[in-house]
PDB file of N, CA and C in Angstrom:
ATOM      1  N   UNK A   1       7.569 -32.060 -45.972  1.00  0.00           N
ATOM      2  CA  UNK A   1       8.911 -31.595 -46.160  1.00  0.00           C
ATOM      3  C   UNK A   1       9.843 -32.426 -45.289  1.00  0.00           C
ATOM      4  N   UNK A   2      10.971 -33.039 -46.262  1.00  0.00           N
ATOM      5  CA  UNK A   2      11.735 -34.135 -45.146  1.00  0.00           C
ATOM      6  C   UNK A   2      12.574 -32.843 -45.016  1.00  0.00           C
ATOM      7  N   UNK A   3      12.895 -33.184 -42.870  1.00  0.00           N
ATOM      8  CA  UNK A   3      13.570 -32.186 -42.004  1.00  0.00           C
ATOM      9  C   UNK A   3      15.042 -32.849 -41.607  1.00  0.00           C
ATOM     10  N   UNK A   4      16.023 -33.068 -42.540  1.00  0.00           N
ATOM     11  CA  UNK A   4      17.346 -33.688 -42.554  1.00  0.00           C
ATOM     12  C   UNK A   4      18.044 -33.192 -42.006  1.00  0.00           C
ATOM     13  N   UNK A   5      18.274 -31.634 -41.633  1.00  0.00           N
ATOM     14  CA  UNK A   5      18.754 -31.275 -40.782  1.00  0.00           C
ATOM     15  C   UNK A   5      18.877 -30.560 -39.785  1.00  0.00           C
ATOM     16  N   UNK A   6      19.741 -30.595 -38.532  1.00  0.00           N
ATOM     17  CA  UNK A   6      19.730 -29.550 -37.294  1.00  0.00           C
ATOM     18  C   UNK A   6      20.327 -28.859 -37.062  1.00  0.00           C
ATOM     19  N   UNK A   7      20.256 -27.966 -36.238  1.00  0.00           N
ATOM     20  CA  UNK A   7      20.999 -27.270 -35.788  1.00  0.00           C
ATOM     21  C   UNK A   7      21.338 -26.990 -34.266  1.00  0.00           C
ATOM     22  N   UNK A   8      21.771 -26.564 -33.664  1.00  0.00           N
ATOM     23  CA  UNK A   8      22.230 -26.383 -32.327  1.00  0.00           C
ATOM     24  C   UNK A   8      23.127 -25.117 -32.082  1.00  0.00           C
ATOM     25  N   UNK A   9      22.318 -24.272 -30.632  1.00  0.00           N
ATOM     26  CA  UNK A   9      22.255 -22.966 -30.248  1.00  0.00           C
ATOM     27  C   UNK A   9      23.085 -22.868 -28.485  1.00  0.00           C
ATOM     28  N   UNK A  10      23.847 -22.638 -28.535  1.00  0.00           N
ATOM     29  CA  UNK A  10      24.305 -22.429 -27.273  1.00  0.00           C
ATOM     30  C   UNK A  10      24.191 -20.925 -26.736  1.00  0.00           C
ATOM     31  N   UNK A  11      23.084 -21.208 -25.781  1.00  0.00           N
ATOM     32  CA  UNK A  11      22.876 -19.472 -25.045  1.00  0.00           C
ATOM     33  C   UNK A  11      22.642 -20.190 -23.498  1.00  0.00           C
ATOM     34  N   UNK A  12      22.955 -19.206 -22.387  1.00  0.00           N
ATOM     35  CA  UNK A  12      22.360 -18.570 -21.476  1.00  0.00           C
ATOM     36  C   UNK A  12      21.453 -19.733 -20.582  1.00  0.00           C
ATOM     37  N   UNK A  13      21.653 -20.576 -19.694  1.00  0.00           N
ATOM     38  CA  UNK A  13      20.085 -21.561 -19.176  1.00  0.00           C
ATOM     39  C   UNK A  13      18.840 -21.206 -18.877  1.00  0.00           C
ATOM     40  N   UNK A  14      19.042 -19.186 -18.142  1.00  0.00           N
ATOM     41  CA  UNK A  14      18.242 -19.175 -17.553  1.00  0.00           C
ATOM     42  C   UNK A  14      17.885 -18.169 -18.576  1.00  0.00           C
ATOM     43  N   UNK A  15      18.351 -18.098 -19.847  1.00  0.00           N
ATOM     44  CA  UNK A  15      17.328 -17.272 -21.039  1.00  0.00           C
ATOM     45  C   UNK A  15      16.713 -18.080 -21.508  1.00  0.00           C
ATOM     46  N   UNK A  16      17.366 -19.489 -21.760  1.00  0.00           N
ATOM     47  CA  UNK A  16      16.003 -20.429 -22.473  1.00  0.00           C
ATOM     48  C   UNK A  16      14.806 -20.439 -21.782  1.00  0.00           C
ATOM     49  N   UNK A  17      15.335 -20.749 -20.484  1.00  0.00           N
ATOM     50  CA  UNK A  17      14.059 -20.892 -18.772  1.00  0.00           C
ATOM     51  C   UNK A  17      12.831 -20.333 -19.481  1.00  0.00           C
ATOM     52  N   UNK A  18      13.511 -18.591 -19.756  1.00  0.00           N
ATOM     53  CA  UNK A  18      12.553 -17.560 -19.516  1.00  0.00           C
ATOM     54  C   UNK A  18      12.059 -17.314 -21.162  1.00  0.00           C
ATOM     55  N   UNK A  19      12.713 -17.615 -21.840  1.00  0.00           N
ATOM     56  CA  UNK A  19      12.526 -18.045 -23.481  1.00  0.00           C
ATOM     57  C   UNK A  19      10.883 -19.228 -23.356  1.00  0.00           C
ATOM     58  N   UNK A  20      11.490 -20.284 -22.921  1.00  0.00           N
ATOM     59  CA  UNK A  20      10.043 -21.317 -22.839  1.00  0.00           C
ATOM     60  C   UNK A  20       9.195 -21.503 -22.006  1.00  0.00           C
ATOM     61  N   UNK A  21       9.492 -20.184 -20.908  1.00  0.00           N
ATOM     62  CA  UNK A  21       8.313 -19.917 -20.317  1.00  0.00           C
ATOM     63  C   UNK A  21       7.164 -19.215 -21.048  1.00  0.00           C
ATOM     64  N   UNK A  22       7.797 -18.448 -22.309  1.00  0.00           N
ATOM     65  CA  UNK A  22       6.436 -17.580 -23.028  1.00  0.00           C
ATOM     66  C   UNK A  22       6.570 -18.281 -24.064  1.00  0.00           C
ATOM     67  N   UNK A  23       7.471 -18.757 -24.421  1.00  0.00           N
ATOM     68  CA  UNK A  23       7.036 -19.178 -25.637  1.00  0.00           C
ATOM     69  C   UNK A  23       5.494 -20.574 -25.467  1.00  0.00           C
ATOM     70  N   UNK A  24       5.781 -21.388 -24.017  1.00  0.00           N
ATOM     71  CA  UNK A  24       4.520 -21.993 -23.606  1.00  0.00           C
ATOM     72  C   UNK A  24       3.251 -21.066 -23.477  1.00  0.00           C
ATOM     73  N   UNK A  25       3.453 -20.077 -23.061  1.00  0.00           N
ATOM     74  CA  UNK A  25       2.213 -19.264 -23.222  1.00  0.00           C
ATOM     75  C   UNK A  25       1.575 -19.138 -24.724  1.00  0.00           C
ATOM     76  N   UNK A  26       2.162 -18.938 -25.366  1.00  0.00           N
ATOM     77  CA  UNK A  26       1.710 -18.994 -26.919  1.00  0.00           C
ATOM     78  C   UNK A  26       1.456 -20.767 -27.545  1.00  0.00           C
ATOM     79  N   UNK A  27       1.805 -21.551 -26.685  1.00  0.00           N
ATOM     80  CA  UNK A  27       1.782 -23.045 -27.232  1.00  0.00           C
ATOM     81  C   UNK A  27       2.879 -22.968 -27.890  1.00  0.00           C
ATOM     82  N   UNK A  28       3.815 -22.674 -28.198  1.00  0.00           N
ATOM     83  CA  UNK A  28       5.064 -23.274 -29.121  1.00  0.00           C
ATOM     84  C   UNK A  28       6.124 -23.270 -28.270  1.00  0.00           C
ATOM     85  N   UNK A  29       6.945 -24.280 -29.079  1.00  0.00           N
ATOM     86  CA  UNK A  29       8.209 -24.663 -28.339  1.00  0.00           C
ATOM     87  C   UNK A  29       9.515 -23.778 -29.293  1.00  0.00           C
ATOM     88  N   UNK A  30      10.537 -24.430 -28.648  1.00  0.00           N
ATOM     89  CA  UNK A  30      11.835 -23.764 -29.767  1.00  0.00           C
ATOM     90  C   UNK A  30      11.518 -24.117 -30.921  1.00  0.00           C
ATOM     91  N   UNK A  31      11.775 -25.366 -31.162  1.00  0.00           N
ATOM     92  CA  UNK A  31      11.818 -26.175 -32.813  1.00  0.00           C
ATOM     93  C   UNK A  31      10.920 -25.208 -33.427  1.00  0.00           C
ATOM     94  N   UNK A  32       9.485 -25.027 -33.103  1.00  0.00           N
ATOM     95  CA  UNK A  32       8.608 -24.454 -33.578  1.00  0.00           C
ATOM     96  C   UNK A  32       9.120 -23.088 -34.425  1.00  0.00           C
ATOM     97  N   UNK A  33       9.556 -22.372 -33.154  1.00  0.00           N
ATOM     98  CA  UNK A  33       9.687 -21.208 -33.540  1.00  0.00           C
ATOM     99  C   UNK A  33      11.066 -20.841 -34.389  1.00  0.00           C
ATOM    100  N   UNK A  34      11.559 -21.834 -33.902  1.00  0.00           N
ATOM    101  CA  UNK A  34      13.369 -21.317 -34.713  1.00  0.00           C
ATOM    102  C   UNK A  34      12.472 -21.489 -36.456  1.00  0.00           C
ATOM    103  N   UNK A  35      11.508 -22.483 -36.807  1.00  0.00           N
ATOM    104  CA  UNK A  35      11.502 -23.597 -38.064  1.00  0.00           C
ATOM    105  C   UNK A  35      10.757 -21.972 -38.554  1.00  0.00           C
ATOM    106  N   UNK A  36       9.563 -20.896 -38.069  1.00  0.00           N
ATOM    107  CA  UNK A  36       8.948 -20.535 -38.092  1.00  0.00           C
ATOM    108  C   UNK A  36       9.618 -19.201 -38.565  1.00  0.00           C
ATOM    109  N   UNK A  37      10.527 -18.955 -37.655  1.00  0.00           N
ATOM    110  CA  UNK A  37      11.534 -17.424 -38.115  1.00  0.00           C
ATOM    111  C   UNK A  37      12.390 -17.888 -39.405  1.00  0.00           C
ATOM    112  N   UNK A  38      12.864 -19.021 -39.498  1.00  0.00           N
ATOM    113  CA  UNK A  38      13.444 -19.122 -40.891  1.00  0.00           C
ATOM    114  C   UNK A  38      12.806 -19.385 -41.914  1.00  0.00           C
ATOM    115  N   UNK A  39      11.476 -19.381 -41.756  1.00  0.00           N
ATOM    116  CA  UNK A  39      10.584 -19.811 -43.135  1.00  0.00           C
ATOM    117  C   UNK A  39      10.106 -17.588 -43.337  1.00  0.00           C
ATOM    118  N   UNK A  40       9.706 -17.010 -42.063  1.00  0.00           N
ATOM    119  CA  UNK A  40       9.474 -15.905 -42.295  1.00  0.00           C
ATOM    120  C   UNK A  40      10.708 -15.215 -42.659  1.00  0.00           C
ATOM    121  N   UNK A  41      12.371 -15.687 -42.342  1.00  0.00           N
ATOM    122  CA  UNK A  41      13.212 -15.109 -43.216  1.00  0.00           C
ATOM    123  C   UNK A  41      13.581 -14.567 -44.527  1.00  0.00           C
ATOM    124  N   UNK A  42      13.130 -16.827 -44.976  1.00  0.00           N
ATOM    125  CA  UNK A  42      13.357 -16.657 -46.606  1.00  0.00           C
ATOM    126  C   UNK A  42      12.302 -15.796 -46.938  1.00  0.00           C
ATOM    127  N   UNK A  43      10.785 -15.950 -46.463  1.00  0.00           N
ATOM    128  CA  UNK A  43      10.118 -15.363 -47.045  1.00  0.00           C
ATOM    129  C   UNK A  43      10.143 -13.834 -47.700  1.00  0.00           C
ATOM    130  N   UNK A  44      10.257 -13.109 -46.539  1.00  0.00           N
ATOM    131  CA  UNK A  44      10.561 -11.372 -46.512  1.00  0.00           C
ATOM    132  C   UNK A  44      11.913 -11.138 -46.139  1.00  0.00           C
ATOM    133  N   UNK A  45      12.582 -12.187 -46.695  1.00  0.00           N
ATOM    134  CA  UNK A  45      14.480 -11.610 -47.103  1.00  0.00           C
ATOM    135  C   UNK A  45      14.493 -10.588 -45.656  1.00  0.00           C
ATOM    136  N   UNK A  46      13.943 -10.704 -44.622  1.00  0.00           N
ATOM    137  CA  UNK A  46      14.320  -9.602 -43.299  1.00  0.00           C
ATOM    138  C   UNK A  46      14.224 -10.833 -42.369  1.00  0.00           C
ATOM    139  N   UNK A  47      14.921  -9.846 -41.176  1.00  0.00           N
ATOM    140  CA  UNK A  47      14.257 -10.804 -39.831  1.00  0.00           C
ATOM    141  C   UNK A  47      13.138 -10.348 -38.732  1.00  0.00           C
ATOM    142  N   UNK A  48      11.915 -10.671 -39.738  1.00  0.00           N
ATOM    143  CA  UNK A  48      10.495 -10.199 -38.763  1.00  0.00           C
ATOM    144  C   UNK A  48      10.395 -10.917 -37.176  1.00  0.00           C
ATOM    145  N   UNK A  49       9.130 -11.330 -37.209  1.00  0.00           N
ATOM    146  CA  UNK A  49       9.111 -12.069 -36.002  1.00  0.00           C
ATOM    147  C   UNK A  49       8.869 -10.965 -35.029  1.00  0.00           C
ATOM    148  N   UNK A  50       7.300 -10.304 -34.827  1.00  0.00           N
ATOM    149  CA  UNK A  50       7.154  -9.351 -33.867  1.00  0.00           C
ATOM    150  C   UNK A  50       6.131  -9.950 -33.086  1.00  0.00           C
ATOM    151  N   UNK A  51       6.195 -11.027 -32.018  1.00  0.00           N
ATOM    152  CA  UNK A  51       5.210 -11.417 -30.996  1.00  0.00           C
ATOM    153  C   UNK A  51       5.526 -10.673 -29.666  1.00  0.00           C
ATOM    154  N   UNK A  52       4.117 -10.645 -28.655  1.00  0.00           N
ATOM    155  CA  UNK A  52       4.980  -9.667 -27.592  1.00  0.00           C
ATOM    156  C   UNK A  52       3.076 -10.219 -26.861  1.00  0.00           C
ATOM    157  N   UNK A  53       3.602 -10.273 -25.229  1.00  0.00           N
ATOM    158  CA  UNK A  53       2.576 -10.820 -23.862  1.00  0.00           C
ATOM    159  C   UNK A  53       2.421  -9.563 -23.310  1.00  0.00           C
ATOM    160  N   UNK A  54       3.596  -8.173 -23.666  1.00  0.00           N
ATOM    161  CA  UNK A  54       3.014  -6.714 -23.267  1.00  0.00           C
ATOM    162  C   UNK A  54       1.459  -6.370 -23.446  1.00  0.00           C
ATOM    163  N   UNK A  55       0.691  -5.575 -22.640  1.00  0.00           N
ATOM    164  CA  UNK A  55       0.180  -5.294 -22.520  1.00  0.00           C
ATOM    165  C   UNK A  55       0.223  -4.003 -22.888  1.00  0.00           C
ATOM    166  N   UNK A  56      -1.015  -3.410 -23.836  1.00  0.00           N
ATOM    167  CA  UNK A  56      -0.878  -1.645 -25.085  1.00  0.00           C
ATOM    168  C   UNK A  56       0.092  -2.217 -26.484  1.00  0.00           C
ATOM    169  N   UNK A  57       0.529  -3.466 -26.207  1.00  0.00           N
ATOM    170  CA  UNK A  57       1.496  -3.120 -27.474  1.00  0.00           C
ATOM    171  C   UNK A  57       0.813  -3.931 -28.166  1.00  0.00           C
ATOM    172  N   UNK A  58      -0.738  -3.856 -28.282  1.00  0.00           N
ATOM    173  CA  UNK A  58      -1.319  -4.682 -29.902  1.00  0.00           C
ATOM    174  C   UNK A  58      -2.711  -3.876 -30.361  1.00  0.00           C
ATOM    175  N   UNK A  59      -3.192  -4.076 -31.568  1.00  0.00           N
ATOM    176  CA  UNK A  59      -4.125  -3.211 -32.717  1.00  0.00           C
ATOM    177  C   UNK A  59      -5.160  -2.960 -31.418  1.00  0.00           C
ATOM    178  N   UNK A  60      -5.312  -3.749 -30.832  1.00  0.00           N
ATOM    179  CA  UNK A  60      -6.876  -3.510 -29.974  1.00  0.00           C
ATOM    180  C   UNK A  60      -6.459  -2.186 -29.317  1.00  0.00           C
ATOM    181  N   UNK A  61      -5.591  -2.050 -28.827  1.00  0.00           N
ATOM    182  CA  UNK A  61      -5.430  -0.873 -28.043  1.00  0.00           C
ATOM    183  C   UNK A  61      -4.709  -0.193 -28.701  1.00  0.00           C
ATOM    184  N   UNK A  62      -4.380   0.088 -29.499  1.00  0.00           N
ATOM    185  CA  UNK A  62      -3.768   1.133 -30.794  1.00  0.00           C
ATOM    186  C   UNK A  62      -5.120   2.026 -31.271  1.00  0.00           C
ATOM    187  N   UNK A  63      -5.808   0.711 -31.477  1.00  0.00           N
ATOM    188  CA  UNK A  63      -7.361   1.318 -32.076  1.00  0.00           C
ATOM    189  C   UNK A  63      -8.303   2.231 -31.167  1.00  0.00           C
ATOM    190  N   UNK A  64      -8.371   1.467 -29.565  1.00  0.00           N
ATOM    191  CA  UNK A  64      -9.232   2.435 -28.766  1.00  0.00           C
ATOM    192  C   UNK A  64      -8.481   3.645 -28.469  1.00  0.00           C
ATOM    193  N   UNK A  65      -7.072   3.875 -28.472  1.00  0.00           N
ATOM    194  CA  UNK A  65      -6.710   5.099 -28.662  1.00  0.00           C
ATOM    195  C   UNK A  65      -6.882   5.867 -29.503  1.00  0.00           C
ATOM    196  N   UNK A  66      -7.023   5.736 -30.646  1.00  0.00           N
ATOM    197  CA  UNK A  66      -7.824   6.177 -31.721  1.00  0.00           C
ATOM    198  C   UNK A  66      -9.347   6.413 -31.873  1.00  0.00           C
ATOM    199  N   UNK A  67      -9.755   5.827 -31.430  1.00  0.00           N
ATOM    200  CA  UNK A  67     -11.575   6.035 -30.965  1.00  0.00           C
ATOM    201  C   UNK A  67     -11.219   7.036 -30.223  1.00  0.00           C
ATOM    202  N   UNK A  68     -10.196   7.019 -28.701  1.00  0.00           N
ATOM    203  CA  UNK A  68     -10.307   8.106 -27.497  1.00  0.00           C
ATOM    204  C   UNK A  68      -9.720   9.476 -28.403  1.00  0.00           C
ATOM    205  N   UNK A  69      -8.993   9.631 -29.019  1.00  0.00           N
ATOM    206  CA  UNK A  69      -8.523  10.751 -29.706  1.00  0.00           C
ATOM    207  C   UNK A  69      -9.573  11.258 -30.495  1.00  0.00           C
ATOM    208  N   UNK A  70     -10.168  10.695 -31.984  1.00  0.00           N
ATOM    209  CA  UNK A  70     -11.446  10.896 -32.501  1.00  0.00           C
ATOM    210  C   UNK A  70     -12.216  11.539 -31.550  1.00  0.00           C
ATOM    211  N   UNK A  71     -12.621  10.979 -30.011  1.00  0.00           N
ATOM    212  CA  UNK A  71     -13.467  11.305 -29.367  1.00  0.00           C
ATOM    213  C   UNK A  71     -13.420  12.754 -28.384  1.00  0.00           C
ATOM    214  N   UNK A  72     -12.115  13.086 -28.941  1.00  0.00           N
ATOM    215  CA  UNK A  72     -11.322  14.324 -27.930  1.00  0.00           C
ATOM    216  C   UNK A  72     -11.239  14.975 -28.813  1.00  0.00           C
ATOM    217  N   UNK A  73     -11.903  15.203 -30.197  1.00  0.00           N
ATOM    218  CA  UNK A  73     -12.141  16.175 -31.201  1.00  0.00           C
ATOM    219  C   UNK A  73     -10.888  15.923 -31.871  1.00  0.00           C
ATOM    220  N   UNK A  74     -10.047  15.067 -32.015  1.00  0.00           N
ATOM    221  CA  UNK A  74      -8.761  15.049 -33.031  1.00  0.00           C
ATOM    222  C   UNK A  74      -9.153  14.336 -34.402  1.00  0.00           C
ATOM    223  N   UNK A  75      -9.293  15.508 -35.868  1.00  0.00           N
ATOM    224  CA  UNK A  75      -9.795  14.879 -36.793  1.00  0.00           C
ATOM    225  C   UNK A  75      -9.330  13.462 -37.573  1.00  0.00           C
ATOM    226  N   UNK A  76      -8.301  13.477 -37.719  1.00  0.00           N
ATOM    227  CA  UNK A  76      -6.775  12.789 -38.331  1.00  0.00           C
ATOM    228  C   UNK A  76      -7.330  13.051 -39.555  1.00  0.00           C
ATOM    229  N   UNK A  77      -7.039  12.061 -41.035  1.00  0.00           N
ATOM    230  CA  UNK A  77      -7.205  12.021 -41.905  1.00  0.00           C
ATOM    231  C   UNK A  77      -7.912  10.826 -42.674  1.00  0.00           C
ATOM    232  N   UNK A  78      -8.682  11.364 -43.565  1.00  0.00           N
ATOM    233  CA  UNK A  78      -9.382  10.374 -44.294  1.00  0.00           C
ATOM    234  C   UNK A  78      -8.814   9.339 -45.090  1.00  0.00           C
ATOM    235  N   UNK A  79      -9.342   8.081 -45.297  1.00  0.00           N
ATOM    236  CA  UNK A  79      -8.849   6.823 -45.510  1.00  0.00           C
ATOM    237  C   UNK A  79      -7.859   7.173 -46.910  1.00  0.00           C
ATOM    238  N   UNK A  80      -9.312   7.835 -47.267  1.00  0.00           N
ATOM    239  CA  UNK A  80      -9.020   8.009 -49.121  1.00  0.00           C
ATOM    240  C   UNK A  80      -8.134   9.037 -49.303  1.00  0.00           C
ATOM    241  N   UNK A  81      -7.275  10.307 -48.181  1.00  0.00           N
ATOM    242  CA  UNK A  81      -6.393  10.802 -48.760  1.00  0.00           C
ATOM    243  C   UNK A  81      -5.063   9.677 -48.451  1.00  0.00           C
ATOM    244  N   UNK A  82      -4.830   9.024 -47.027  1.00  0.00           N
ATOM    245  CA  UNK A  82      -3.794   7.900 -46.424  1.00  0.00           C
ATOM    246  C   UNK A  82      -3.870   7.627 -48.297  1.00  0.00           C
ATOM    247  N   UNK A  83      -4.508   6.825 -48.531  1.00  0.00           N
ATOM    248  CA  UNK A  83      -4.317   6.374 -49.905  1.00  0.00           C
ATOM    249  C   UNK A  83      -4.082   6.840 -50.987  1.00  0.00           C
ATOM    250  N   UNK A  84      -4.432   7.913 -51.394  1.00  0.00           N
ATOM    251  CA  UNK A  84      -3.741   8.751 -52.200  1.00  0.00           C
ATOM    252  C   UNK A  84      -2.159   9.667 -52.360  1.00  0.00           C
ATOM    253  N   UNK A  85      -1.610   9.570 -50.877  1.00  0.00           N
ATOM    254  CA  UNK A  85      -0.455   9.759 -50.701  1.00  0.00           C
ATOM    255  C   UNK A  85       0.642   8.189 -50.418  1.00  0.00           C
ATOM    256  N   UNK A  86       0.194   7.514 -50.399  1.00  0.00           N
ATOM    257  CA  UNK A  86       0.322   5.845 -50.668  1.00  0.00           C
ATOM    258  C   UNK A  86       0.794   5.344 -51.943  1.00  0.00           C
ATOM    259  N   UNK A  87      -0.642   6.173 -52.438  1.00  0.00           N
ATOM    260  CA  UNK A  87       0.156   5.700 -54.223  1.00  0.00           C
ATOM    261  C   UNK A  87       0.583   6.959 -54.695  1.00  0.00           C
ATOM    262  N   UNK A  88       1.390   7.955 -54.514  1.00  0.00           N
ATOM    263  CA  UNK A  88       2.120   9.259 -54.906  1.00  0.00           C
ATOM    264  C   UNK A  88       3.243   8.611 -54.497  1.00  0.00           C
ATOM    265  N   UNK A  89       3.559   8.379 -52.957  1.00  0.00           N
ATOM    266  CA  UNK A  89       4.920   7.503 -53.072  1.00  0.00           C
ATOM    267  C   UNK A  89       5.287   6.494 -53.866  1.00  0.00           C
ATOM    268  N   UNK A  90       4.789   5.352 -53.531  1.00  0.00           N
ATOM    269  CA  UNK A  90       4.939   4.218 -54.749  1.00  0.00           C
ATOM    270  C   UNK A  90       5.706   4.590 -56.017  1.00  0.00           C
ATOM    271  N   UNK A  91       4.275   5.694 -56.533  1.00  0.00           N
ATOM    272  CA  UNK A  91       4.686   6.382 -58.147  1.00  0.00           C
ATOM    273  C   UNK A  91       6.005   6.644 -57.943  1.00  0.00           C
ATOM    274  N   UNK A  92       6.611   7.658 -56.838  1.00  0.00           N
ATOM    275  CA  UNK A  92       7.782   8.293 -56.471  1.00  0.00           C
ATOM    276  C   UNK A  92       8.610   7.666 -56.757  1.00  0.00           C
ATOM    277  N   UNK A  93       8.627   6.543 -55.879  1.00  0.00           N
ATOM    278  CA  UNK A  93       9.948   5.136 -55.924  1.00  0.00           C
ATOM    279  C   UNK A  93       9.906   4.364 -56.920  1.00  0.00           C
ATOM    280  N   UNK A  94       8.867   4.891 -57.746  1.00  0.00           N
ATOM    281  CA  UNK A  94       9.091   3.675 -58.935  1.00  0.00           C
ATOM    282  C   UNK A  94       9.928   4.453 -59.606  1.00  0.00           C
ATOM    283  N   UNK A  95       9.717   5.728 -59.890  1.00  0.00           N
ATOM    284  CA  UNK A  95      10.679   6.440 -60.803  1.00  0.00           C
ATOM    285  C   UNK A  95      12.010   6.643 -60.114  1.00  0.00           C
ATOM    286  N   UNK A  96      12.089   6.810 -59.160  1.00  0.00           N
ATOM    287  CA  UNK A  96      13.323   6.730 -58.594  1.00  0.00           C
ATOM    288  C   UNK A  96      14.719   5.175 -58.559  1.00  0.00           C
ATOM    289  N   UNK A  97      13.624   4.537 -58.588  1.00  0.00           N
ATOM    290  CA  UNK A  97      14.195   2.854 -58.883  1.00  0.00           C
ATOM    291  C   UNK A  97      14.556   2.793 -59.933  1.00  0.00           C
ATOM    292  N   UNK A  98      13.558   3.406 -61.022  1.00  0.00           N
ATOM    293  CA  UNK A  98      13.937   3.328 -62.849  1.00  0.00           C
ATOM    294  C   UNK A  98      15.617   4.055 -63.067  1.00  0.00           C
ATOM    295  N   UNK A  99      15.198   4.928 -62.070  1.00  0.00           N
ATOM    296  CA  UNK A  99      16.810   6.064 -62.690  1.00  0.00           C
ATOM    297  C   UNK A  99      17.890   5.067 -62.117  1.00  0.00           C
ATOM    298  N   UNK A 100      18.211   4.266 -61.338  1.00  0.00           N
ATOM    299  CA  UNK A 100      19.233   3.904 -60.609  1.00  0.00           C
ATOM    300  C   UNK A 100      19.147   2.418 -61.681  1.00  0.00           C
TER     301      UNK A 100
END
């Protein structure tokens, strides 16, 4: 893909500082990431882009809380009803989309 053009961001010195201090932790630089949020823009018409060096805030530990709960007698719910109320919505919004 020829990259013809740029752009240019005026913020803050010591937010970039602290901007490419993590963003080096992950290996990427700006270019990277600016090129990276606008391809995930067009993609999902939103502005995603959820990375994070917090500590609890990823699946691994979402999940062993879930093992520890399971394990503290909390039943939750089975895969196959999650899914059956999954596609009841869907159905929902489809008819709801049709009327509008």
């Amino acid at each position: 893909m020829l990259k013809d053009k740029s752009i240019s961001v005026r913020m803050d010195s010591g937010l970039k500082e602290q901007a490419e201090i993590v963003l080096d932790q992950f290996g990427l630089n700006m270019t990277t990431v600016i090129n990276m949020l606008f391809r995930q823009i067009v993609r999902e018409q939103a502005i995603p882009l959820s990375l994070s060096l917090k500590p609890g805030e990823n699946i691994i530990d979402e999940l062993m809380l879930a093992k520890s709960n399971r394990q503290a007698g909390h039943a939750g719910r089975l895969a196959s009803s999650v899914a059956n109320d999954m596609e009841r919505i869907i159905i929902e919004a489809e008819h709801v989309a049709a009327k509008v």
